[in-house]
N, C-alpha and C. Protein backbone atom coordinates (compact mmCIF):
# COMPACT_ATOMS: atom_id res chain seq x y z
N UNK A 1 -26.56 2.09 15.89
CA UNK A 1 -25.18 2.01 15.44
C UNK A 1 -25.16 1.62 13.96
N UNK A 2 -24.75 2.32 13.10
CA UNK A 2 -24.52 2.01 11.90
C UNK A 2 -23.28 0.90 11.26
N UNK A 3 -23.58 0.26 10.35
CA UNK A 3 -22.37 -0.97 10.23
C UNK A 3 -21.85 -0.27 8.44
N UNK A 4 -20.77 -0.80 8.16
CA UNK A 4 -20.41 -1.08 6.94
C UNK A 4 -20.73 -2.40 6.11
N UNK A 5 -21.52 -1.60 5.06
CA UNK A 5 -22.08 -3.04 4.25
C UNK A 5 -20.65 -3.18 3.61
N UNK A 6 -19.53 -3.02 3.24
CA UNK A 6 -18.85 -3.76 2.37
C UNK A 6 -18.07 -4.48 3.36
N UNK A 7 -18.01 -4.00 4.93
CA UNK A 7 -17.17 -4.81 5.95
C UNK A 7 -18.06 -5.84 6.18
N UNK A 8 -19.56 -5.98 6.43
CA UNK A 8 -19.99 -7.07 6.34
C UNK A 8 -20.03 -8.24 5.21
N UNK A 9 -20.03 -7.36 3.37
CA UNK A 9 -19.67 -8.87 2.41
C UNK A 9 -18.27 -9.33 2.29
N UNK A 10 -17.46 -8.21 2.64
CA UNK A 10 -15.86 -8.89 2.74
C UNK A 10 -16.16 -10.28 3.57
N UNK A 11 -16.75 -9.98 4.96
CA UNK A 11 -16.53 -10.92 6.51
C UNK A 11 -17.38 -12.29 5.99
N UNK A 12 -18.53 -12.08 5.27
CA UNK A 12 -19.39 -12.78 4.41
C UNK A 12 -18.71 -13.85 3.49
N UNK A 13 -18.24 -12.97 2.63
CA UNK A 13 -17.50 -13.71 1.36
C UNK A 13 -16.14 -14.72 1.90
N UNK A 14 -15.50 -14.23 2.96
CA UNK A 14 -14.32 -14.97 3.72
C UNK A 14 -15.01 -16.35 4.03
N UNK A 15 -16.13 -16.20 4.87
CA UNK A 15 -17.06 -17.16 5.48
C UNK A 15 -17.30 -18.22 4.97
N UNK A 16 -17.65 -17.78 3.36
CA UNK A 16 -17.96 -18.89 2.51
C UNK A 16 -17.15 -19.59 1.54
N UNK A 17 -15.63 -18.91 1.93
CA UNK A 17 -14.73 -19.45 1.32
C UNK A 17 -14.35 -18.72 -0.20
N UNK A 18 -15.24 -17.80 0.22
CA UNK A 18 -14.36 -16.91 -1.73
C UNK A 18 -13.88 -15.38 -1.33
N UNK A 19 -13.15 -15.52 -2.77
CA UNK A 19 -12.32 -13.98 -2.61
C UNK A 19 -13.17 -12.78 -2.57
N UNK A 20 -12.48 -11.99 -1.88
CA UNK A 20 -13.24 -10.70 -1.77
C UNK A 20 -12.87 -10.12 -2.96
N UNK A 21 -12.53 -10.25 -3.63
CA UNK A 21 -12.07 -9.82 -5.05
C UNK A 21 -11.18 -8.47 -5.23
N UNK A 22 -10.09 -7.93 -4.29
CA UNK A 22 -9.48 -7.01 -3.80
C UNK A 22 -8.45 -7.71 -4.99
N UNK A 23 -7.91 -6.23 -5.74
CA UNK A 23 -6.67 -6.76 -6.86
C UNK A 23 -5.34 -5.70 -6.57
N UNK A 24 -4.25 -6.54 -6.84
CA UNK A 24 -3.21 -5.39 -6.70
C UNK A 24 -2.46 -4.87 -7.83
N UNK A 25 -2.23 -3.87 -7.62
CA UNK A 25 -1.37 -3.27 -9.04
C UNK A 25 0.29 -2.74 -8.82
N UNK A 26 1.07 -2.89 -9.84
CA UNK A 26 2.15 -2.88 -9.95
C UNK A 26 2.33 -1.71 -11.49
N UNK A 27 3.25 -0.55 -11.24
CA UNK A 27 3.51 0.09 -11.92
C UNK A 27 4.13 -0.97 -13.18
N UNK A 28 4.11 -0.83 -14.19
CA UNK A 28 4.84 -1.31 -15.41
C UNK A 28 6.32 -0.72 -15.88
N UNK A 29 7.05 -1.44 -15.70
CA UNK A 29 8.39 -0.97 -16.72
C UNK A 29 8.41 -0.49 -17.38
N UNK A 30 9.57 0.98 -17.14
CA UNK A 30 9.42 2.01 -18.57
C UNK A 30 8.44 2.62 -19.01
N UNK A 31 7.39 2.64 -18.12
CA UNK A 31 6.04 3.56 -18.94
C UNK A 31 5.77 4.44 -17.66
N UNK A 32 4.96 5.18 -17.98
CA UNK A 32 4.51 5.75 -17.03
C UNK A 32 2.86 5.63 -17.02
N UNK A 33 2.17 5.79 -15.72
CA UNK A 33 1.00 5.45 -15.38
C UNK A 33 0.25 6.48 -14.57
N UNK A 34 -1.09 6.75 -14.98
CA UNK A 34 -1.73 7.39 -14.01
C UNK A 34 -2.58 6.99 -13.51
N UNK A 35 -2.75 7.48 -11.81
CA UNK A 35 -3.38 6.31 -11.02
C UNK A 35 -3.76 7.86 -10.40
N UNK A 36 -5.46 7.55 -9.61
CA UNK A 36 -5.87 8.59 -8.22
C UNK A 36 -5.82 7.05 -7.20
N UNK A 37 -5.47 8.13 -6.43
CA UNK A 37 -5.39 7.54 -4.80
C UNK A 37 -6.55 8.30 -3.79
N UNK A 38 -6.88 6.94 -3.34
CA UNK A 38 -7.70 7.23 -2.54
C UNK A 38 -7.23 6.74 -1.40
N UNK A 39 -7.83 6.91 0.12
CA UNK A 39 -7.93 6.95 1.23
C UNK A 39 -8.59 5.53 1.94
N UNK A 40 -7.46 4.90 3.06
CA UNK A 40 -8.09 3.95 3.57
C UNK A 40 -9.31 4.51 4.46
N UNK A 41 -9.88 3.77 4.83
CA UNK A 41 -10.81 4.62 6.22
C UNK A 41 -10.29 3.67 7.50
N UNK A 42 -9.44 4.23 8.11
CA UNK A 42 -8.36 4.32 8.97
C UNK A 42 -8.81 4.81 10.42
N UNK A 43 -8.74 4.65 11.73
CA UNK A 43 -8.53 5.49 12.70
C UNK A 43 -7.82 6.67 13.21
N UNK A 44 -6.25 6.37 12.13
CA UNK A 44 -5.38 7.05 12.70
C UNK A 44 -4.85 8.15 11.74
N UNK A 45 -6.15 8.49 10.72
CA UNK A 45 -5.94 9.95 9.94
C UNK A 45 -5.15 9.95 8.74
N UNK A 46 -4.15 8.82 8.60
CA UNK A 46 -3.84 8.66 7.86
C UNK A 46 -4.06 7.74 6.23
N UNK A 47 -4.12 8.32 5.26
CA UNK A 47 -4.47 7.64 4.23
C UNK A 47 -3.75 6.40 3.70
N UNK A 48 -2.84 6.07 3.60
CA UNK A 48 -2.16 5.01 3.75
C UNK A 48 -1.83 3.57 4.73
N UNK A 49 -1.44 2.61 4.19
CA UNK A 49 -1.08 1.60 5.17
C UNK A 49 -0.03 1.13 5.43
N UNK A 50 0.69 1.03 6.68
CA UNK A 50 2.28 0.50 6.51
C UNK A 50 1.98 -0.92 7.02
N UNK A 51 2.70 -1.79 6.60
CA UNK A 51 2.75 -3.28 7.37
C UNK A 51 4.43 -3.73 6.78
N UNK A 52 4.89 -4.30 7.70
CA UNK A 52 6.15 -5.08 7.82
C UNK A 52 5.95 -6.50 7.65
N UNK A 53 7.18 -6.87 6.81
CA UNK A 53 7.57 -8.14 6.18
C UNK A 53 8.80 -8.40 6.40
N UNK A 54 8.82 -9.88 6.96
CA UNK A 54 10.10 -10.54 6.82
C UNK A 54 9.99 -11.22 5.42
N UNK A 55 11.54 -11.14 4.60
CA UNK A 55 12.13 -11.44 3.64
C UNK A 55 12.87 -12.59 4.14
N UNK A 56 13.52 -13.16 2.77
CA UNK A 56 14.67 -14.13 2.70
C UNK A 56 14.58 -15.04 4.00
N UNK A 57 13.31 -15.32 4.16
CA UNK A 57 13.18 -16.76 5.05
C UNK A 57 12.24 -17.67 3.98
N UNK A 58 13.37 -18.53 3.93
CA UNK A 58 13.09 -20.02 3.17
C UNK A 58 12.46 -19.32 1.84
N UNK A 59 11.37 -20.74 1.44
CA UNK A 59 10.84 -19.44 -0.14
C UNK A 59 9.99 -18.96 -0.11
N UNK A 60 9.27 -18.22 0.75
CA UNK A 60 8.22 -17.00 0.89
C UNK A 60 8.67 -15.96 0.13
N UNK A 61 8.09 -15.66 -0.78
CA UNK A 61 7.83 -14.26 -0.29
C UNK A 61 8.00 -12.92 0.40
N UNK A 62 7.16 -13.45 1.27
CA UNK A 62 7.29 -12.35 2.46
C UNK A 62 6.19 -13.03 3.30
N UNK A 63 6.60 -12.80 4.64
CA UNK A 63 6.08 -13.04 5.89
C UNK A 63 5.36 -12.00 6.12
N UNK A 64 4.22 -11.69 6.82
CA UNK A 64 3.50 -10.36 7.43
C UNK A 64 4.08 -10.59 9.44
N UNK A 65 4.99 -9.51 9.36
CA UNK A 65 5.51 -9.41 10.68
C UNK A 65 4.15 -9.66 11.48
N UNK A 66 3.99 -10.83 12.70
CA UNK A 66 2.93 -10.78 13.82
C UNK A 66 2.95 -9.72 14.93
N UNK A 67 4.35 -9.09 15.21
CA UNK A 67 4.33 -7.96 16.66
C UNK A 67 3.78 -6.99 16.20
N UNK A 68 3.53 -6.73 14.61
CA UNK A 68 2.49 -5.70 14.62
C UNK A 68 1.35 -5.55 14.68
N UNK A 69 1.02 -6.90 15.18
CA UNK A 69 -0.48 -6.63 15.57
C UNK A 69 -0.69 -7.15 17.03
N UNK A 70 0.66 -7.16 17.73
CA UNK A 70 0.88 -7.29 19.49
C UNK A 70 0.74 -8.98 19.68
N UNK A 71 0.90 -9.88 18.40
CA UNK A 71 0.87 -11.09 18.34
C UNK A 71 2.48 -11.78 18.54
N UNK A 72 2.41 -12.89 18.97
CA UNK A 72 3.61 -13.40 19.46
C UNK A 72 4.52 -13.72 18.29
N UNK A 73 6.08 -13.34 18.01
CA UNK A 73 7.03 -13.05 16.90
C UNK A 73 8.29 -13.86 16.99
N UNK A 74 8.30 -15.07 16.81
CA UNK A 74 9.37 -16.00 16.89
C UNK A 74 10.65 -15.72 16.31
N UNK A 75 10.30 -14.75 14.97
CA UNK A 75 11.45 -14.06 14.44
C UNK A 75 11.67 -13.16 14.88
N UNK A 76 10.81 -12.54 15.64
CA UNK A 76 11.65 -11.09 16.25
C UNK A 76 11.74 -11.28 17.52
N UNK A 77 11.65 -12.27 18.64
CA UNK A 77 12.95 -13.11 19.67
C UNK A 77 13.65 -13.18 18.93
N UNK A 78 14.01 -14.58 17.64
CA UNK A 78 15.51 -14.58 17.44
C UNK A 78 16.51 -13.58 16.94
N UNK A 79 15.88 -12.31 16.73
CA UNK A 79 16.31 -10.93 15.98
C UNK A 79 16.97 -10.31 17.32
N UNK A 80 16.29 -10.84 18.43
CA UNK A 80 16.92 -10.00 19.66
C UNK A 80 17.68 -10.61 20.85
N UNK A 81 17.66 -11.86 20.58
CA UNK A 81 18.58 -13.12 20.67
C UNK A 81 19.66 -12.89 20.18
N UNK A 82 19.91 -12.41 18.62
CA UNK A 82 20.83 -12.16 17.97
C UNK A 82 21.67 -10.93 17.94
N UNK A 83 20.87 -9.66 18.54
CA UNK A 83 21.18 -8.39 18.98
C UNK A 83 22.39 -8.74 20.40
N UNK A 84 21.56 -9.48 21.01
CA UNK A 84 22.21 -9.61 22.38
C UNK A 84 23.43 -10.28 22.48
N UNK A 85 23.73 -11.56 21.52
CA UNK A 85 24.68 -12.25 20.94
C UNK A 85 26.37 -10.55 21.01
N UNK A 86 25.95 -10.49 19.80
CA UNK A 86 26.95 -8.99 19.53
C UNK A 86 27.94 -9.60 19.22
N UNK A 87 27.72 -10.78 18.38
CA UNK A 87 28.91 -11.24 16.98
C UNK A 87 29.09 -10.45 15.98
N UNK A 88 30.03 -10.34 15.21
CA UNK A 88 29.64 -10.03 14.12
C UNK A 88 28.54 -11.02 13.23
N UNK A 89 28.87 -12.52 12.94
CA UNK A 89 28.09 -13.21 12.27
C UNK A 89 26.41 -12.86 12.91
N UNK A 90 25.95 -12.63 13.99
CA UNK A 90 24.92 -12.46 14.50
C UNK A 90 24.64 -10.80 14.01
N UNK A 91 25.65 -10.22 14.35
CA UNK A 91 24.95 -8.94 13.54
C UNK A 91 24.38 -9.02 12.07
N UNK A 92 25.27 -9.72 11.43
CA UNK A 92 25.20 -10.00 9.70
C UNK A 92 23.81 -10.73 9.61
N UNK A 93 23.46 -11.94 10.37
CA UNK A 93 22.35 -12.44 10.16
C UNK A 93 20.93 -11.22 10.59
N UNK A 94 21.28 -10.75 11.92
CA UNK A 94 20.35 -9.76 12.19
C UNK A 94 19.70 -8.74 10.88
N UNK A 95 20.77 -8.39 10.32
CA UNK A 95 20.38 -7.20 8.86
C UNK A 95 19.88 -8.16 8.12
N UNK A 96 19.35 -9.18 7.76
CA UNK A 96 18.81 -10.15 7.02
C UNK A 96 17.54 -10.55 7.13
N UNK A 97 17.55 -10.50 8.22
CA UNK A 97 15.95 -11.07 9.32
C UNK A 97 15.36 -9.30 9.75
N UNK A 98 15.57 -8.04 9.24
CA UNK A 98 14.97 -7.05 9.91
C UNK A 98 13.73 -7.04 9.16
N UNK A 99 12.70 -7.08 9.58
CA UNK A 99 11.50 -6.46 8.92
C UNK A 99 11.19 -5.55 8.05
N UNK A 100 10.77 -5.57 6.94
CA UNK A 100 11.33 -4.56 5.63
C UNK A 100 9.63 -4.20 5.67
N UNK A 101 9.69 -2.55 5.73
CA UNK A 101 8.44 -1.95 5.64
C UNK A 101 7.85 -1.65 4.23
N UNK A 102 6.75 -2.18 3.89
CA UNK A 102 6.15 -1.84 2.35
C UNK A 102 4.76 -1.13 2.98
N UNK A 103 3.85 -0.24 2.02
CA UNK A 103 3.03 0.75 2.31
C UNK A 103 2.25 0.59 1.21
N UNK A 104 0.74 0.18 1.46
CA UNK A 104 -0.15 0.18 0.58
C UNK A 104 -1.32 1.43 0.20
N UNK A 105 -1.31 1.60 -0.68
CA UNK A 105 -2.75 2.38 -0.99
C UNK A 105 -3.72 2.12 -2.13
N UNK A 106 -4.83 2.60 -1.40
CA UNK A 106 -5.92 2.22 -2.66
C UNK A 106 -5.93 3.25 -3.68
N UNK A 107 -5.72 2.74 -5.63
CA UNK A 107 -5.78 3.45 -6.34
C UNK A 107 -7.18 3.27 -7.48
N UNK A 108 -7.28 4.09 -7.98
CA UNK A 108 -8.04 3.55 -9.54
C UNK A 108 -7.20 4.57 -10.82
N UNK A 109 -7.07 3.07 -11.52
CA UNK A 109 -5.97 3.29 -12.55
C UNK A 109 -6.07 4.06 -13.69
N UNK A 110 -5.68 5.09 -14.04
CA UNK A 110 -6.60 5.62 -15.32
C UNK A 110 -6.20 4.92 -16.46
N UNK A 111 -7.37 4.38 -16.85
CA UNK A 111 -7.29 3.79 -18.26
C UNK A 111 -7.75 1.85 -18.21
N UNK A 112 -7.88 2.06 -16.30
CA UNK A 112 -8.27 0.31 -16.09
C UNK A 112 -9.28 0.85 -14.86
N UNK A 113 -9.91 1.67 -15.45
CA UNK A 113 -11.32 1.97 -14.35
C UNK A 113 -11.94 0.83 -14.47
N UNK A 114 -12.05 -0.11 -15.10
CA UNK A 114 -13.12 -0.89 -15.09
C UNK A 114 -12.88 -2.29 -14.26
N UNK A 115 -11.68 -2.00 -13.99
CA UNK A 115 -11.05 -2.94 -12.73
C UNK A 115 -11.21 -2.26 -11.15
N UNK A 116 -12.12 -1.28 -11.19
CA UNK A 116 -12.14 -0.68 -9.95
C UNK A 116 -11.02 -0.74 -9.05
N UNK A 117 -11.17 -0.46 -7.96
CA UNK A 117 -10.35 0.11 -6.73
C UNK A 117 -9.20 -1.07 -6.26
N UNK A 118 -8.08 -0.41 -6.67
CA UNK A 118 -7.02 -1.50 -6.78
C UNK A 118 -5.70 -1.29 -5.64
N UNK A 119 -5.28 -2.38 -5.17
CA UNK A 119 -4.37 -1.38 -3.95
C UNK A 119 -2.76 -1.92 -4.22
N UNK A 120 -2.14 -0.36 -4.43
CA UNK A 120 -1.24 -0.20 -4.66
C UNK A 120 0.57 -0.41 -3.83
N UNK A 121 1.46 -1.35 -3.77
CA UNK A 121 2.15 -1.11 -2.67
C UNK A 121 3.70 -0.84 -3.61
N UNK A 122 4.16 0.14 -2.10
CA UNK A 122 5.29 0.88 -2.75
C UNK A 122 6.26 0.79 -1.60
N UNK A 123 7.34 1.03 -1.31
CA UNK A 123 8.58 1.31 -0.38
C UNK A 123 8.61 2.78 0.26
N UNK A 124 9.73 2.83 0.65
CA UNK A 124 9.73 3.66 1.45
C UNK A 124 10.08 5.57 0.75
N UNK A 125 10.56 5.11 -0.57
CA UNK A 125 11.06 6.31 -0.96
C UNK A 125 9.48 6.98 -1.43
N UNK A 126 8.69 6.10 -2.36
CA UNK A 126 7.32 6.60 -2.47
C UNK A 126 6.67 7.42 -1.76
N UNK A 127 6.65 6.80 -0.31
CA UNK A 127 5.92 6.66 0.16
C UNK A 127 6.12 8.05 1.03
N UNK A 128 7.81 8.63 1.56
CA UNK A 128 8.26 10.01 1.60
C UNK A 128 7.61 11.17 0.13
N UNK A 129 7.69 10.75 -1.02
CA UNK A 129 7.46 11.27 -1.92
C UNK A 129 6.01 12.11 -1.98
N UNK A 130 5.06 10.74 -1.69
CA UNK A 130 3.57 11.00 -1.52
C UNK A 130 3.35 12.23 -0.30
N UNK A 131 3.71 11.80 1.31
CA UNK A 131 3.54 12.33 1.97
C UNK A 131 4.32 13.61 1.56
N UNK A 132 5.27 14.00 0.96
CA UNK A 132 5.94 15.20 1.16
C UNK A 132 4.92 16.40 0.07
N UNK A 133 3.91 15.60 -1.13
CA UNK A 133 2.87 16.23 -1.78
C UNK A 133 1.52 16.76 -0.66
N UNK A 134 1.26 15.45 -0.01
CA UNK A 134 0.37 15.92 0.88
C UNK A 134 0.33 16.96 2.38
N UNK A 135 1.39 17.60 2.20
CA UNK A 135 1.84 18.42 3.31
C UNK A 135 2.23 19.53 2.27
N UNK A 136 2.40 19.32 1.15
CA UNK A 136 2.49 20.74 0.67
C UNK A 136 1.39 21.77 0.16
N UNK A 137 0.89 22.73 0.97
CA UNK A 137 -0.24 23.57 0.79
C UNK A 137 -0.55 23.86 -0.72
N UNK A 138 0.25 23.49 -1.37
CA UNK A 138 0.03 24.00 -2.86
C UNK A 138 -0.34 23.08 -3.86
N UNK A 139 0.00 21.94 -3.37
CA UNK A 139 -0.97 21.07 -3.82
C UNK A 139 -1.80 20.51 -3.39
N UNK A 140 -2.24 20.24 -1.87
CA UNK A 140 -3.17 19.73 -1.38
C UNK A 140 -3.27 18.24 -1.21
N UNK A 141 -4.96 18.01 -0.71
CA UNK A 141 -4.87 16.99 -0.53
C UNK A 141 -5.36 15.93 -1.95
N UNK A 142 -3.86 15.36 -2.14
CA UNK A 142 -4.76 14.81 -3.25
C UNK A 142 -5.42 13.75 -3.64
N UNK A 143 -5.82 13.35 -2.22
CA UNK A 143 -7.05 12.31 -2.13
C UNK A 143 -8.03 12.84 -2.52
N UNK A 144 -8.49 13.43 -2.25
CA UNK A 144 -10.00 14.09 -2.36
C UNK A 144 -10.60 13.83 -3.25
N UNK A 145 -11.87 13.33 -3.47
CA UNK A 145 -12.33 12.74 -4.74
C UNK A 145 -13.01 13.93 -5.36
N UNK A 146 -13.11 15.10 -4.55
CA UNK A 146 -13.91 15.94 -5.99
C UNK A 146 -12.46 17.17 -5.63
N UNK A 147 -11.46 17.65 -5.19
CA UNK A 147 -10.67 18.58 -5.61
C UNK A 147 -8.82 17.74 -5.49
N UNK A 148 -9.38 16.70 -5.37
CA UNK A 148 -7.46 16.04 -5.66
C UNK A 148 -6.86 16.04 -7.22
N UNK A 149 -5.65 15.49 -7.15
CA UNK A 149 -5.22 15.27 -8.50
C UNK A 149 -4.90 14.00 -8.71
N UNK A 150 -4.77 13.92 -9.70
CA UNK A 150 -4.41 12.23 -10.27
C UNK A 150 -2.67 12.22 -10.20
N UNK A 151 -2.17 11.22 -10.16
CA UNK A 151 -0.79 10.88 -10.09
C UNK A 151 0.28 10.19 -11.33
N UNK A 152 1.41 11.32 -11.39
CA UNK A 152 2.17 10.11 -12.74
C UNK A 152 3.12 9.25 -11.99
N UNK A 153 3.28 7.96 -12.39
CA UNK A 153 4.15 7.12 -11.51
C UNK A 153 4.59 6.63 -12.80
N UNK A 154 6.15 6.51 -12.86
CA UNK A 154 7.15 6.54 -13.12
C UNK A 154 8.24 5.48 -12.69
N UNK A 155 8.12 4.14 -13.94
CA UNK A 155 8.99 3.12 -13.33
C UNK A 155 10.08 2.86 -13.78
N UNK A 156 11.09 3.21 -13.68
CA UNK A 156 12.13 2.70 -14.29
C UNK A 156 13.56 1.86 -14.16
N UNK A 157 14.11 1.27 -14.97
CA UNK A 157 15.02 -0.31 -14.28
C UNK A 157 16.07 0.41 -14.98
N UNK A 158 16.94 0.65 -14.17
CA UNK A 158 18.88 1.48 -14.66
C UNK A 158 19.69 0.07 -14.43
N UNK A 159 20.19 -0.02 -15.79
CA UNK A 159 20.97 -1.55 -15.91
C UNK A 159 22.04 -1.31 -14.44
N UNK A 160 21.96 -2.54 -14.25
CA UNK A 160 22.79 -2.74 -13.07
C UNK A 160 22.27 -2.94 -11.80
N UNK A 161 20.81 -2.38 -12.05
CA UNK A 161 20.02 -2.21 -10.70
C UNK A 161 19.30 -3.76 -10.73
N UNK A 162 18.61 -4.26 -9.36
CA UNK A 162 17.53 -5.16 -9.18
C UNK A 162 16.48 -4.50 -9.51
N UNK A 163 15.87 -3.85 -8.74
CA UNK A 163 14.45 -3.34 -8.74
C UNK A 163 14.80 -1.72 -10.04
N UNK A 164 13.44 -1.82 -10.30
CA UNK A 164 13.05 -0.90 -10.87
C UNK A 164 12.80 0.61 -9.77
N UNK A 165 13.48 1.23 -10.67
CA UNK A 165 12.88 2.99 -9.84
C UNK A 165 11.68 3.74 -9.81
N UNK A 166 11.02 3.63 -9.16
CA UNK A 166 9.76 4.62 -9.26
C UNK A 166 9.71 5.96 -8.23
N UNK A 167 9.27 6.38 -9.62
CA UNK A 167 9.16 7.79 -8.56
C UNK A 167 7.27 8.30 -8.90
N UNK A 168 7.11 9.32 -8.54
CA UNK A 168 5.51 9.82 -8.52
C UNK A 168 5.50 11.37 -8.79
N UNK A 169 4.61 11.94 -9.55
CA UNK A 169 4.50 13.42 -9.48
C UNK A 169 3.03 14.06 -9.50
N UNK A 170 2.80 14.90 -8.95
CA UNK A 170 1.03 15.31 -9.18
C UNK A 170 0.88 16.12 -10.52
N UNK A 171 -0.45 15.22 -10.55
CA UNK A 171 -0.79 16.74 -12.11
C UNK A 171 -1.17 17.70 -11.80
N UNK A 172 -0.92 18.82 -12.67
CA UNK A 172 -1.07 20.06 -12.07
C UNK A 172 -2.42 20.65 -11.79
N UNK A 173 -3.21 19.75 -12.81
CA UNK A 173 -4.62 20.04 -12.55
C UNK A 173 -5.48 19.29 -11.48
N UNK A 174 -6.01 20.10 -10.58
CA UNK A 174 -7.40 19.25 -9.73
C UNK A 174 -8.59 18.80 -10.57
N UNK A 175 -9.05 17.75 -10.38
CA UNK A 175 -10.21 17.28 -10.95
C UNK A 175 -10.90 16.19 -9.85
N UNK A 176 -11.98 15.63 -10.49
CA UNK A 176 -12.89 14.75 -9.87
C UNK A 176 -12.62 13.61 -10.08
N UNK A 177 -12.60 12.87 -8.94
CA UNK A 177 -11.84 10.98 -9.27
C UNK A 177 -12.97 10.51 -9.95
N UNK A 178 -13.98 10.66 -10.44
CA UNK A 178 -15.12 10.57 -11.53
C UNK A 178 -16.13 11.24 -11.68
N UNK A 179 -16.33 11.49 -12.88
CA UNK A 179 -17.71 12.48 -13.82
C UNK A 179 -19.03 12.00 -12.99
N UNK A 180 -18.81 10.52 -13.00
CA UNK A 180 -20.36 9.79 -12.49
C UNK A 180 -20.23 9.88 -11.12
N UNK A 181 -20.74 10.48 -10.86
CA UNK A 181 -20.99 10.44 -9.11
C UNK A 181 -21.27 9.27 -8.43
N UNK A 182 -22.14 8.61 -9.35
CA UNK A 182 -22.61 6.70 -8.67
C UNK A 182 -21.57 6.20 -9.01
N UNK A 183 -20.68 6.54 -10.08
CA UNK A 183 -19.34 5.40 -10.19
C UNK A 183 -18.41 6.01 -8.80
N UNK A 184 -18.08 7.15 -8.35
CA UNK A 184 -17.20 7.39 -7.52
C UNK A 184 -18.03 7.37 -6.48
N UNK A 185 -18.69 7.17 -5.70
CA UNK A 185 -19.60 6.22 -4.07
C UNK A 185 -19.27 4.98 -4.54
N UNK A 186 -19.32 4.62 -5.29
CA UNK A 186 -18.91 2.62 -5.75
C UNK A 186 -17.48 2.46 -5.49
N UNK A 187 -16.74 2.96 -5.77
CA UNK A 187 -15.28 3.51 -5.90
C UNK A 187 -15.14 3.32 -3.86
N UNK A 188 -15.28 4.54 -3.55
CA UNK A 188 -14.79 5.23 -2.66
C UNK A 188 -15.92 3.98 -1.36
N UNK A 189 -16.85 3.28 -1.97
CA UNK A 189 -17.13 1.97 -0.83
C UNK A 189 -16.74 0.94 -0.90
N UNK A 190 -15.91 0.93 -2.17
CA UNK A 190 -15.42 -0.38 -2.30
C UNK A 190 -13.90 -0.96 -2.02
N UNK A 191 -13.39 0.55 -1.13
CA UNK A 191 -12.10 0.33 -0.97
C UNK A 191 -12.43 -1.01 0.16
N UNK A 192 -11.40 -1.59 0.31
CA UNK A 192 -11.28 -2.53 1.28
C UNK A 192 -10.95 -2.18 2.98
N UNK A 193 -11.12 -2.88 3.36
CA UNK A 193 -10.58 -2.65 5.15
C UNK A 193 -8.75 -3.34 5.08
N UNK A 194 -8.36 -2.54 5.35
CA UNK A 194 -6.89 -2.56 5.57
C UNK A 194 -6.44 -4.31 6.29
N UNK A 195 -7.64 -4.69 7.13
CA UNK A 195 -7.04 -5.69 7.76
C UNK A 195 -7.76 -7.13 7.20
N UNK A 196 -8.39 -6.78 5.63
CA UNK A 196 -8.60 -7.73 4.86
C UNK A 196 -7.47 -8.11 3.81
N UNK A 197 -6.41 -7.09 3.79
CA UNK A 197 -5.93 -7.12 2.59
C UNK A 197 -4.94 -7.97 2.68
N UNK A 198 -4.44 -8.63 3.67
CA UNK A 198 -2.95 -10.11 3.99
C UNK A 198 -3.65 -10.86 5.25
């Protein structure tokens, strides 16, 4: 049976109390960025990762929803506690407490290669965006490290708004996610395991 050496120094490095050194990236305001995406190594075929977060409880952050991993969900009883209620005030709190889906992927940034394999998280409109490239025969798949394309991502903040807008587009050209073949196997082993990354 063959193992993964980077699933064993992740499990390693946890062990001994240090970071696996996994970094995340955030598009920049007003500029645009090019990033290749690569592929989790997944069971379920898909290149991407979805995980759910509760918001606006106390000052987190964000919570990593537990029922998605068939673990017991104190907020999502009182979410269905509150369903069952059928107040309005219980409805109002319900839209507050729903689990807000964010979607990660592993990128390498062009122009911060030297920060290697960085994982990227985006919402839901992206994340339609991406998939609606990768289902289109004409562009393909553009993971692929020797015939994908690299990606422009596109952030932008329209006064009035909270969040910034991003959108994504493929370049028109296919190329190789690197010249060096030993830099892209370094790359493409050093993505992380999905269930190291929260």
């Amino acid at each position: 049976m063959a193992f993964d050496i980077n699933a064993i120094r992740n499990k390693l490095a946890k062990l001994q109390g240090k970071q696996t050194g996994t970094s995340y990236w955030r598009p920049q305001e007003g500029a645009d960025s090019t990033v290749r995406l690569l592929s989790f190594k997944t069971d379920d075929g898909l290149p991407f990762k979805e995980f759910h977060f509760y918001y606006n409880i106390g000052k987190n952050r964000g919570i990593l929803a537990p029922y998605q991993f068939g673990k017991p969900d104190p907020i999502q009883e009182l979410i269905t506690k509150l369903r069952a209620d059928g107040s309005d005030e219980s409805k109002e709190l319900c839209k507050k407490l729903y689990p807000k889906m964010r979607v990660y992927a592993p990128v390498v940034v062009r122009g911060e290669e030297e920060k290697g394999v960085q994982i990227w998280g985006f919402g839901k409109t992206v994340y339609s965006e991406l998939y609606t490239m990768l289902a289109d025969e004409d562009v393909g798949d553009i993971t692929d490290p020797y015939t994908g394309r690299d990606i422009t991502v596109s952030s932008i903040k329209t006064a009035g708004r909270q969040w910034a807008t991003t959108s994504v587009r493929p370049k028109m050209k296919q190329s190789q996610l690197s010249s060096d073949e030993k830099q892209m196997k370094e790359w493409i082993d050093s993505v992380p395991e999905t269930d190291t990354l929260f």
